[in-house]
C-alpha atoms as a PDB file:
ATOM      1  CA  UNK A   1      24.144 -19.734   1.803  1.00  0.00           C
ATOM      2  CA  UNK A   2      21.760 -21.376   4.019  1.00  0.00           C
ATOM      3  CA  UNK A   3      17.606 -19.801   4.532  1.00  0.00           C
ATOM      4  CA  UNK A   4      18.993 -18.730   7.989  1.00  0.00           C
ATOM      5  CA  UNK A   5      21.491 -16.315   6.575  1.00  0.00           C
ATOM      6  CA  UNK A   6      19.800 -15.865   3.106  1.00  0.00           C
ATOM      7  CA  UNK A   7      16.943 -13.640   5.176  1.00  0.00           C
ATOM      8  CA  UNK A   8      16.550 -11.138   7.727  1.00  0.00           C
ATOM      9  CA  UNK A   9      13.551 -11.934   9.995  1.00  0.00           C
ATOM     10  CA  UNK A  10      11.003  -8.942  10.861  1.00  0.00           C
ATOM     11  CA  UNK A  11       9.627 -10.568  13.754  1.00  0.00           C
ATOM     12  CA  UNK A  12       6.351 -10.620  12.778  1.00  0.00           C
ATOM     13  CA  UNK A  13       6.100 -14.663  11.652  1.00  0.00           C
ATOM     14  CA  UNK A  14       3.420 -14.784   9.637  1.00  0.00           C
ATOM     15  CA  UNK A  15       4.737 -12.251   7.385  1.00  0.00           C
ATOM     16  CA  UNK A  16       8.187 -13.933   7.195  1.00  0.00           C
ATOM     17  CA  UNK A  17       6.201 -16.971   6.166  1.00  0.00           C
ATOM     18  CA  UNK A  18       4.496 -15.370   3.178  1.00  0.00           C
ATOM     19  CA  UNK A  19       7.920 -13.646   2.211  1.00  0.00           C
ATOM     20  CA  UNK A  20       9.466 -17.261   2.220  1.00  0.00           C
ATOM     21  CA  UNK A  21      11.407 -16.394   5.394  1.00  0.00           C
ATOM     22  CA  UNK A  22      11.793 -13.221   6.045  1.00  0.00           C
ATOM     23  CA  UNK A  23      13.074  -9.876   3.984  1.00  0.00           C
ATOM     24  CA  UNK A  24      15.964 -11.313   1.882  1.00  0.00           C
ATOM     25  CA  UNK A  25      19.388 -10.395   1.558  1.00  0.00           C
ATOM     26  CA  UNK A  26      20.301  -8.609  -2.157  1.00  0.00           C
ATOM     27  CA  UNK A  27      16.451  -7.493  -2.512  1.00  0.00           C
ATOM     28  CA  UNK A  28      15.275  -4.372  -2.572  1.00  0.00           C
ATOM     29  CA  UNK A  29      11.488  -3.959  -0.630  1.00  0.00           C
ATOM     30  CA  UNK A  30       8.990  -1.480  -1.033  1.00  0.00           C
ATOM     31  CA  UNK A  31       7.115  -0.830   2.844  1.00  0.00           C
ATOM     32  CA  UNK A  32       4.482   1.154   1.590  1.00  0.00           C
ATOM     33  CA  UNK A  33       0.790   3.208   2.768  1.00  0.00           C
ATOM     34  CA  UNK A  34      -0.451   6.699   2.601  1.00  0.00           C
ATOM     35  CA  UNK A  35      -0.041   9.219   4.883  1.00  0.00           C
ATOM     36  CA  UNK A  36       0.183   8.650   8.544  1.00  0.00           C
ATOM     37  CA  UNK A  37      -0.784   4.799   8.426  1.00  0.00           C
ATOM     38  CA  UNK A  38       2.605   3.822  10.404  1.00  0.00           C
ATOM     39  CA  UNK A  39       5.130   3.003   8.131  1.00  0.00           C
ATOM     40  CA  UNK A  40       7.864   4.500   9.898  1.00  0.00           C
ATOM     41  CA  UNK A  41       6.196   2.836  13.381  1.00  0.00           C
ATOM     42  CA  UNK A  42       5.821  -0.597  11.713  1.00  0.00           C
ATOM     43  CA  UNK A  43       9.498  -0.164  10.045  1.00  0.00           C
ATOM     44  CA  UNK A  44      11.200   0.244  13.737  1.00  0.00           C
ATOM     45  CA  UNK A  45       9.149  -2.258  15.229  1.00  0.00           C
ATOM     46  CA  UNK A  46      11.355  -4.516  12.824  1.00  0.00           C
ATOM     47  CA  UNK A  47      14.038  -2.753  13.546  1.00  0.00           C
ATOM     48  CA  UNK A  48      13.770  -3.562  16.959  1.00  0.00           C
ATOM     49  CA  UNK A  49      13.573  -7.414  16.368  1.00  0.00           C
ATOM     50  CA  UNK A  50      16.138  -7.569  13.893  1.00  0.00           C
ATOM     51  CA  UNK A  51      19.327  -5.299  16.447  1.00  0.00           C
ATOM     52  CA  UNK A  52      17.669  -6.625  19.729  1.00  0.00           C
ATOM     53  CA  UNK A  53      16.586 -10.929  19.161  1.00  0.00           C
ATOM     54  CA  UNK A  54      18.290 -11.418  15.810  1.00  0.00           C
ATOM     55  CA  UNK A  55      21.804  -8.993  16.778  1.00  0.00           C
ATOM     56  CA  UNK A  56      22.165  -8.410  13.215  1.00  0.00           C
ATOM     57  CA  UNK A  57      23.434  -5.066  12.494  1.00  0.00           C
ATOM     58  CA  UNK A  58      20.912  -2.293  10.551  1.00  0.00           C
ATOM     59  CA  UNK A  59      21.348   1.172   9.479  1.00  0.00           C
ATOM     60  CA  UNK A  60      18.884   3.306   8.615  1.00  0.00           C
ATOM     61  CA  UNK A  61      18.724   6.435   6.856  1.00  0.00           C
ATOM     62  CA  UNK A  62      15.953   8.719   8.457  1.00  0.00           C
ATOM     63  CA  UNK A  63      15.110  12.200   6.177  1.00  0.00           C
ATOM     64  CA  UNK A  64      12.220  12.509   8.040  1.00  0.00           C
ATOM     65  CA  UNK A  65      13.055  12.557  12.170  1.00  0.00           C
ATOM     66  CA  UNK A  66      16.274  13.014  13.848  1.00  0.00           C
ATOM     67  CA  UNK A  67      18.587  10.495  15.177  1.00  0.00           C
ATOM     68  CA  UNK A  68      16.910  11.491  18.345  1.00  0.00           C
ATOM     69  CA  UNK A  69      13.232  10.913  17.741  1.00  0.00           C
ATOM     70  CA  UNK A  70      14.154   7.508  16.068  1.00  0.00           C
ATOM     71  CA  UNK A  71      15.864   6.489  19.410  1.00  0.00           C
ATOM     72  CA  UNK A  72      12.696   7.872  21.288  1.00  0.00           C
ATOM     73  CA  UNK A  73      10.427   6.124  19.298  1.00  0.00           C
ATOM     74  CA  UNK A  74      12.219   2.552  19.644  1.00  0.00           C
ATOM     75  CA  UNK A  75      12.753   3.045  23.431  1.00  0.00           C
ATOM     76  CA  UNK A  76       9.153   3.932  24.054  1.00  0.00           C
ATOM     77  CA  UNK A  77       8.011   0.762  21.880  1.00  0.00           C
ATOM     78  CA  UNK A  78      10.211  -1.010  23.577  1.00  0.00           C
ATOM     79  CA  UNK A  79       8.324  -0.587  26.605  1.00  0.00           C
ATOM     80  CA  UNK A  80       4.809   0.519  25.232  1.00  0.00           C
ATOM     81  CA  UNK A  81       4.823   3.796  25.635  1.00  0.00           C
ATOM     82  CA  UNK A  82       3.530   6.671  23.365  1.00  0.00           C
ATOM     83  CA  UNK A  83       6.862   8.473  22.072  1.00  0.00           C
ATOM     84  CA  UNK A  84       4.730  11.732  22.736  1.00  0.00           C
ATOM     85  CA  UNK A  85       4.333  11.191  26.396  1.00  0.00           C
ATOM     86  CA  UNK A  86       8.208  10.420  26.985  1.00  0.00           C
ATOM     87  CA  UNK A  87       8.803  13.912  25.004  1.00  0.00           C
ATOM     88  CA  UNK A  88       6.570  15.579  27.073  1.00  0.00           C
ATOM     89  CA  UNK A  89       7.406  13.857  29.948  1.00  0.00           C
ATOM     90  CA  UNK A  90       3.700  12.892  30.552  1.00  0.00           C
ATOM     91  CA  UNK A  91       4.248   8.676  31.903  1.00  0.00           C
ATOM     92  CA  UNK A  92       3.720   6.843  34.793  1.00  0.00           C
ATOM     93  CA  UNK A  93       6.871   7.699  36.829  1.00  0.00           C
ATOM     94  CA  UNK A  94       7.204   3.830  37.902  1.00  0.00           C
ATOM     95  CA  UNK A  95       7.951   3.090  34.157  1.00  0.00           C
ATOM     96  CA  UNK A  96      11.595   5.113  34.465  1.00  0.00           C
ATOM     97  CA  UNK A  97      13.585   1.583  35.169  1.00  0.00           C
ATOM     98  CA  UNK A  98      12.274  -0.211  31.815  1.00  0.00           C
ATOM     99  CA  UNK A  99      12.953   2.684  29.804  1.00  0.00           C
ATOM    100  CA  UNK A 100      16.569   3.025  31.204  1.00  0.00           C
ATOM    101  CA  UNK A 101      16.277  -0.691  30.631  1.00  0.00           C
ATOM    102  CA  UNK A 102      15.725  -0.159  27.265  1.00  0.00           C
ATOM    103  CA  UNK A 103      18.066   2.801  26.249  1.00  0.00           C
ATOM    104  CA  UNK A 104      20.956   0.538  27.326  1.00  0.00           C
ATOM    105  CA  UNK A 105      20.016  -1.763  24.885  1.00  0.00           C
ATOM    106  CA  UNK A 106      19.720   0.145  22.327  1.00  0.00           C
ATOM    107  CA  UNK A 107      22.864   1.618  23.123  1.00  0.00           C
ATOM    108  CA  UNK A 108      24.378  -1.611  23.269  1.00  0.00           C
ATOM    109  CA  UNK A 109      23.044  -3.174  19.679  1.00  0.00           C
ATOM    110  CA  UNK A 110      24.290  -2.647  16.118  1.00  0.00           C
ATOM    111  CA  UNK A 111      22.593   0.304  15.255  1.00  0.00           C
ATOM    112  CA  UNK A 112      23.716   3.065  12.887  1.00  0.00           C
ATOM    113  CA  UNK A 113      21.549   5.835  12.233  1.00  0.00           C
ATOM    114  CA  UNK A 114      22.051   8.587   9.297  1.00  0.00           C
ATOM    115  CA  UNK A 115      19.454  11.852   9.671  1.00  0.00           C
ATOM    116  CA  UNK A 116      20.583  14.725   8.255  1.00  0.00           C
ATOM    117  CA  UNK A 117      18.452  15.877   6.136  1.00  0.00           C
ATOM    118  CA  UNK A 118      18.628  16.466   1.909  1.00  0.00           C
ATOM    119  CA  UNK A 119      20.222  13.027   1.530  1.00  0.00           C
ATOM    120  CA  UNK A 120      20.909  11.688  -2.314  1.00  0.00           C
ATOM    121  CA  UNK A 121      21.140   8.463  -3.503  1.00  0.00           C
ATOM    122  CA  UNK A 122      24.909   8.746  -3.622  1.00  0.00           C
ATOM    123  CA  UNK A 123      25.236   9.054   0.018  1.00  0.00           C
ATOM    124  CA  UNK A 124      23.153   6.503   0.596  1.00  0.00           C
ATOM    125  CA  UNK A 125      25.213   3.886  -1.383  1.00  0.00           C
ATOM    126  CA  UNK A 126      28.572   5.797   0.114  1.00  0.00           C
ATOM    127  CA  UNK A 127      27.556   5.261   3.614  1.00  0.00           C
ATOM    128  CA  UNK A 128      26.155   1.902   3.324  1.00  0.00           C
ATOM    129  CA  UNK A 129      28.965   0.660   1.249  1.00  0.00           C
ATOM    130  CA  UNK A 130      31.687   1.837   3.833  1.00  0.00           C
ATOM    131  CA  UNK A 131      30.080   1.109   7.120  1.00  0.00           C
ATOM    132  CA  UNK A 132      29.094  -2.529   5.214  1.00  0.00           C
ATOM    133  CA  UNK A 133      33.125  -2.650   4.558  1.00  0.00           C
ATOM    134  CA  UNK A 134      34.067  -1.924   8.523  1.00  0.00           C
ATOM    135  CA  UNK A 135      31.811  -4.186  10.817  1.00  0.00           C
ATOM    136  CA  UNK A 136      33.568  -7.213   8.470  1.00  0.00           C
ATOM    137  CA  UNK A 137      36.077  -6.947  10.222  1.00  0.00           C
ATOM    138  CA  UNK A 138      34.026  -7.395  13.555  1.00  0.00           C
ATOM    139  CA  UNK A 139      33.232 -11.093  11.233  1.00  0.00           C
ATOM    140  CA  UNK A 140      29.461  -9.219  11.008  1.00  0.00           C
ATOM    141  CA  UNK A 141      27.420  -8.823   8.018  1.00  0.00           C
ATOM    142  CA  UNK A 142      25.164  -5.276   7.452  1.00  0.00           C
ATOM    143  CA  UNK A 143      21.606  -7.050   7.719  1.00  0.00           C
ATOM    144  CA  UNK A 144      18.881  -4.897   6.339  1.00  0.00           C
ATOM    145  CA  UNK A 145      19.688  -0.588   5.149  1.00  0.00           C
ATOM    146  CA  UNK A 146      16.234   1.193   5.759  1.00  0.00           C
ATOM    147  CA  UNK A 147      15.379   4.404   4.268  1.00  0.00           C
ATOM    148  CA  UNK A 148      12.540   6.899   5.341  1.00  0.00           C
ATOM    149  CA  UNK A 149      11.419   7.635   2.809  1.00  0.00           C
ATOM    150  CA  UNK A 150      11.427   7.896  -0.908  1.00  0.00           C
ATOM    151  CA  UNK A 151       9.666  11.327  -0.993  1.00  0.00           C
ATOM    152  CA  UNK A 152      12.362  13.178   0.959  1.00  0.00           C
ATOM    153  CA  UNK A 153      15.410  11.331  -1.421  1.00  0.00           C
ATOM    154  CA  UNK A 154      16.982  12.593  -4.495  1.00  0.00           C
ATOM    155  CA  UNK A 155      18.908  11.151  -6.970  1.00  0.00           C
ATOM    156  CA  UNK A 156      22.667  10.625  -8.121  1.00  0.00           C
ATOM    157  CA  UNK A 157      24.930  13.751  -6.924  1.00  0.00           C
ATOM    158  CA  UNK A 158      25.258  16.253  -9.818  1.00  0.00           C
ATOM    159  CA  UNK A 159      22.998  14.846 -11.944  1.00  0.00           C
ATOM    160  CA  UNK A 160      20.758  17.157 -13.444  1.00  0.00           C
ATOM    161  CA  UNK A 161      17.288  15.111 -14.112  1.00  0.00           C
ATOM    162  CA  UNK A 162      14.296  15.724 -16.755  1.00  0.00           C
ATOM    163  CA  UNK A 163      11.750  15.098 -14.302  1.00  0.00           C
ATOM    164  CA  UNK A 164      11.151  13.431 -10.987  1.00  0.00           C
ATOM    165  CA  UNK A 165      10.074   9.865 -12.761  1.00  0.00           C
ATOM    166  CA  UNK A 166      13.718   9.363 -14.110  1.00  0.00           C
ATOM    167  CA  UNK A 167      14.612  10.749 -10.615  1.00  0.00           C
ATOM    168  CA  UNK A 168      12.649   7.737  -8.727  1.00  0.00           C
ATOM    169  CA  UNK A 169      13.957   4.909 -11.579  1.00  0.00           C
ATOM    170  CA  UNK A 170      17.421   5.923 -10.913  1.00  0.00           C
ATOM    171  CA  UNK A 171      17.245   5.993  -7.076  1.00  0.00           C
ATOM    172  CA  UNK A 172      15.510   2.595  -7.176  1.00  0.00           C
ATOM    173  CA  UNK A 173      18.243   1.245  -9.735  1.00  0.00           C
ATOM    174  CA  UNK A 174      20.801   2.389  -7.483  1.00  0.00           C
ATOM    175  CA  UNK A 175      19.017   0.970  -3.952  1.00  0.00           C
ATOM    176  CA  UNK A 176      18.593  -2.399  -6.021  1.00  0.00           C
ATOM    177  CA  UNK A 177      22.431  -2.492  -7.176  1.00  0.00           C
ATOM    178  CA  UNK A 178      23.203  -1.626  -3.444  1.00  0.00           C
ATOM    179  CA  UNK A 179      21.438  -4.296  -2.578  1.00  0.00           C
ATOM    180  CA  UNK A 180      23.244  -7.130  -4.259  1.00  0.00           C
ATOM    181  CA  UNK A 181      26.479  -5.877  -4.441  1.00  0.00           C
ATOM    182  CA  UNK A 182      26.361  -6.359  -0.371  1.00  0.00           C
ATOM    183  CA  UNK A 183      24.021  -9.097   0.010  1.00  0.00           C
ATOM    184  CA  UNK A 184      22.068  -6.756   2.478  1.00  0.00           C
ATOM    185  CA  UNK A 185      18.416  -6.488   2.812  1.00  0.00           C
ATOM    186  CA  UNK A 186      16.827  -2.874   1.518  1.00  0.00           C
ATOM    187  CA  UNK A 187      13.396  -1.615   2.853  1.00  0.00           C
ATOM    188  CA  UNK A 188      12.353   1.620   1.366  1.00  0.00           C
ATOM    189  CA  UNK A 189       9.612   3.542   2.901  1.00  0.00           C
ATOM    190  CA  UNK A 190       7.285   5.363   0.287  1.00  0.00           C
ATOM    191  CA  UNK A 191       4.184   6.907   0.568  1.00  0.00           C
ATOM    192  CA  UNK A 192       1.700   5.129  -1.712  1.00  0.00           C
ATOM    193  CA  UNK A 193      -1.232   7.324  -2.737  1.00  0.00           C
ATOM    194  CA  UNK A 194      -4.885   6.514  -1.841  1.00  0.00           C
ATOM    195  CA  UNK A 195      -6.089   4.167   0.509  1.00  0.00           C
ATOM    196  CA  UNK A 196      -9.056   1.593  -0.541  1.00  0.00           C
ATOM    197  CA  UNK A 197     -11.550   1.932   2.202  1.00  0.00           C
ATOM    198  CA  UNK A 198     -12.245  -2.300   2.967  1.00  0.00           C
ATOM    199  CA  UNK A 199      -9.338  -4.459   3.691  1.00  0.00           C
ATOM    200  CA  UNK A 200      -9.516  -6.015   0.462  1.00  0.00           C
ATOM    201  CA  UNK A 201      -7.054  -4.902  -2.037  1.00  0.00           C
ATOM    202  CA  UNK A 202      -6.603  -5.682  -5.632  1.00  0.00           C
ATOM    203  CA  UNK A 203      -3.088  -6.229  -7.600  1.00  0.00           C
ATOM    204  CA  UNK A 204      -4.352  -3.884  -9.985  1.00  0.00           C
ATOM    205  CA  UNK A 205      -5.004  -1.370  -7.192  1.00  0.00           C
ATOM    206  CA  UNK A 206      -1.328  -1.963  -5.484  1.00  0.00           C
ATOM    207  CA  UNK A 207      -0.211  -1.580  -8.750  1.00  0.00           C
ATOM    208  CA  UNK A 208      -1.726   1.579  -9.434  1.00  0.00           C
ATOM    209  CA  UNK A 209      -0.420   3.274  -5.882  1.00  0.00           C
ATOM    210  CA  UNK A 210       2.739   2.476  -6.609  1.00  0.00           C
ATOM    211  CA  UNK A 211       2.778   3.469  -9.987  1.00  0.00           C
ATOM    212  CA  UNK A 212       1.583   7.422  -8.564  1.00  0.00           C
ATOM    213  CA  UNK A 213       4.663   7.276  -6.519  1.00  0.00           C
ATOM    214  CA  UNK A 214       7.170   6.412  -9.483  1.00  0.00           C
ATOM    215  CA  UNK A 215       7.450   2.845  -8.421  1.00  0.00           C
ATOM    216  CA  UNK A 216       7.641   0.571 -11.158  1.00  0.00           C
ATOM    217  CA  UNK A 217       8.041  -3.345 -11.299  1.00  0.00           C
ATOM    218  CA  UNK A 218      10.564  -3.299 -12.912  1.00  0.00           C
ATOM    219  CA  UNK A 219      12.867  -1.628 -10.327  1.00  0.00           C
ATOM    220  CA  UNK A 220      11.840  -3.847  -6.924  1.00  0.00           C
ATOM    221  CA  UNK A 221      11.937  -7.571  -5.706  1.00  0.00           C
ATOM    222  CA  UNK A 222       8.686  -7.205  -2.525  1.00  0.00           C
ATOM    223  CA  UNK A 223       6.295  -4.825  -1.741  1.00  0.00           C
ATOM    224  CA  UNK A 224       4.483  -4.908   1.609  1.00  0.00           C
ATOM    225  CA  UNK A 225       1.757  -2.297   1.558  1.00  0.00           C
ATOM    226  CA  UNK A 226      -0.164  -1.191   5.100  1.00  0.00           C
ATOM    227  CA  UNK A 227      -3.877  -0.678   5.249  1.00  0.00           C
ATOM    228  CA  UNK A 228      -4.883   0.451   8.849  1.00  0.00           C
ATOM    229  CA  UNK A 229      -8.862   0.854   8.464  1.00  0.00           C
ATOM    230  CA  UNK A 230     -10.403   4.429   8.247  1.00  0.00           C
ATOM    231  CA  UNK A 231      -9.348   8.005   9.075  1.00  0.00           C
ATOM    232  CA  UNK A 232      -9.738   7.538  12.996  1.00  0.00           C
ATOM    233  CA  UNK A 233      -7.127   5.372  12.908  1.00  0.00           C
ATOM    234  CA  UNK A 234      -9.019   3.472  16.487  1.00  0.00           C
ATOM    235  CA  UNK A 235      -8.949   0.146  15.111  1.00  0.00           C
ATOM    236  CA  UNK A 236      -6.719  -2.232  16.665  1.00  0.00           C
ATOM    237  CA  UNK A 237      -5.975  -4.504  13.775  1.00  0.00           C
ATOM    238  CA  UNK A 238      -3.767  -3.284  10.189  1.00  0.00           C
ATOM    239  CA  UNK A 239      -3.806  -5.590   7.563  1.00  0.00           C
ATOM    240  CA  UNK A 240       0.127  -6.436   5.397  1.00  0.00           C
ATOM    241  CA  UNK A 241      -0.609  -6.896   1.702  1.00  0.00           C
ATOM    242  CA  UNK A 242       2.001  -8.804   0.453  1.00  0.00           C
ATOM    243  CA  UNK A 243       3.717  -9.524  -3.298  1.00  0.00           C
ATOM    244  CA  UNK A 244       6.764 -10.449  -5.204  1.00  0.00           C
ATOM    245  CA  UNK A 245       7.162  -8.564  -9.048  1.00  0.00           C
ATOM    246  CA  UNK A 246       5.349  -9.311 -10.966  1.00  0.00           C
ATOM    247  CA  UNK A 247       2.541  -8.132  -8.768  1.00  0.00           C
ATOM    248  CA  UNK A 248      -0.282 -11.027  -9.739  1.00  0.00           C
ATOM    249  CA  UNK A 249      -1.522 -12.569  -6.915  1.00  0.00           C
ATOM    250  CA  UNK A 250      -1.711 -10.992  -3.333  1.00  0.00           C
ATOM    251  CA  UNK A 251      -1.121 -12.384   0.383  1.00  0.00           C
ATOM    252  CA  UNK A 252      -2.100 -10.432   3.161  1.00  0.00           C
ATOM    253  CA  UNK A 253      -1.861 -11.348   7.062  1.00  0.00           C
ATOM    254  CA  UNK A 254      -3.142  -9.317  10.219  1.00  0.00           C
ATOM    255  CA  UNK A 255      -1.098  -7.732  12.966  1.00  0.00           C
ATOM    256  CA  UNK A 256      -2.081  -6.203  16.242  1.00  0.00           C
ATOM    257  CA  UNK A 257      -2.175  -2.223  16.460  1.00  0.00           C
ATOM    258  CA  UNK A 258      -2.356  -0.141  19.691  1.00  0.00           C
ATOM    259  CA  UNK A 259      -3.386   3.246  18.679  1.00  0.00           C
ATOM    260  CA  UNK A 260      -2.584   4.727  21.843  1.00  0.00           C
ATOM    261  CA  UNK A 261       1.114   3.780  21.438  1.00  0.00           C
ATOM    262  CA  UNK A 262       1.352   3.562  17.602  1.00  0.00           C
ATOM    263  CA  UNK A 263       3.082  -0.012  18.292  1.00  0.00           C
ATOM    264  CA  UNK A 264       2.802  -2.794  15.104  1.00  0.00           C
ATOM    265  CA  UNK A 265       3.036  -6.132  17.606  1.00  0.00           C
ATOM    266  CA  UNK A 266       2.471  -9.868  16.310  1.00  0.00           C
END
């Protein structure tokens, strides 16, 4: 398999570069910040690249928003909007063409959404493993399965579990073994407790976030973590710490952030 193939780009080049190309295919990656630091925003802004420039397919499991509030979100990215204002109807009238623009290519691109809500692992892997099955025969390849978030999924069907740590370990067991079985990329949302207040992290402090979510190292391949500076959330800059398992040694790059749109741009 060459790099091309081996990776799904994010868009965002400087973090491909520090992930050795891009997320790769049979990994399982951990996106990861605490509450309301854009995750899900930062997660369709690759989402975006990857249906839209790379025209690789994605499907992405969404327990938190509807199918419709995804497609809202990407369309008003798309044109750098705030998703609030289209809801609300609230926009510069002038900006109806690129947003008609914009659904049509959405509408047009590989893009599968799953949102109901109370999902299990076993769907997950059911879905993924049949759609995964029926664009081969369109000679297409699943590129990357998304799921927001960990929080908001539960484990194996009919599986009755001692406690919500052997919940997490067999959920990520199961994303991982999804993962190579179809050579597709996996990025798992997951809030991450606690937020260091400079934009210098620590392994031992990444460690230690993940950790108070379940996460262990022993169940991922990447973990990208978001700091977006303090609780006004005005700054224009968020910061990508970056690590393989073992988590030793960081990498971190910058990307632009436009508070009044919530849009992650390079």
């Amino acid at each position: 398999m060459n790099q091309t193939n081996e990776f799904v780009r994010t868009g965002f080049a400087t973090l491909d570069n520090i992930l050795g190309g891009g997320l790769r295919r049979g990994e399982l990656t951990i996106l990861g910040a605490s509450e309301a630091r854009g995750k899900t925003s930062l997660s369709l802004r690759i989402v975006s690249h990857v249906v839209l420039a790379a025209k690789q397919p994605v499907l992405i499991f969404s327990l938190k928003l509807s199918r419709h509030a995804v497609m809202e979100r990407l369309i008003a990215y798309r044109v750098r909007l705030n998703p609030a204002d289209i809801h609300s109807g609230h926009f510069d009238q002038k900006k109806w063409p690129a947003l008609k623009r914009a659904a049509t290519l959405y509408s047009k691109a590989p893009l599968y959404i799953v949102d109901r809500k109370k999902k299990n692992v076993s769907d997950v892997l059911k879905i993924s493993a049949r759609l995964s099955k029926a664009i081969r025969s369109f000679k297409m390849s699943l590129g990357l399965v998304i799921i927001d978030r960990l929080q908001l999924l539960r484990g194996a069907a009919n599986v009755r579990y001692p406690n919500r740590q052997s919940e997490v370990d067999d959920i990520l067991r199961d994303l991982n073994s999804l993962a190579s079985q179809f050579n597709i990329g996996v990025l798992l949302l997951s809030r991450i407790p606690g937020q260091p207040r400079s934009d210098t992290w620590s392994s031992s402090q990444i460690t230690v976030g993940l950790n108070d979510s379940g996460i262990t190292e022993d169940h991922f391949d990447n973990a990208i973590l978001v700091h977006r500076g303090d609780a006004d959330h005005s700054r224009k800059k968020a910061r990508l710490f970056v690590s393989r398992r073992p988590i030793r040694g960081l990498r971190h790059c910058d990307v632009r952030f436009d508070p009044s749109t919530g849009l992650f741009c390079n």
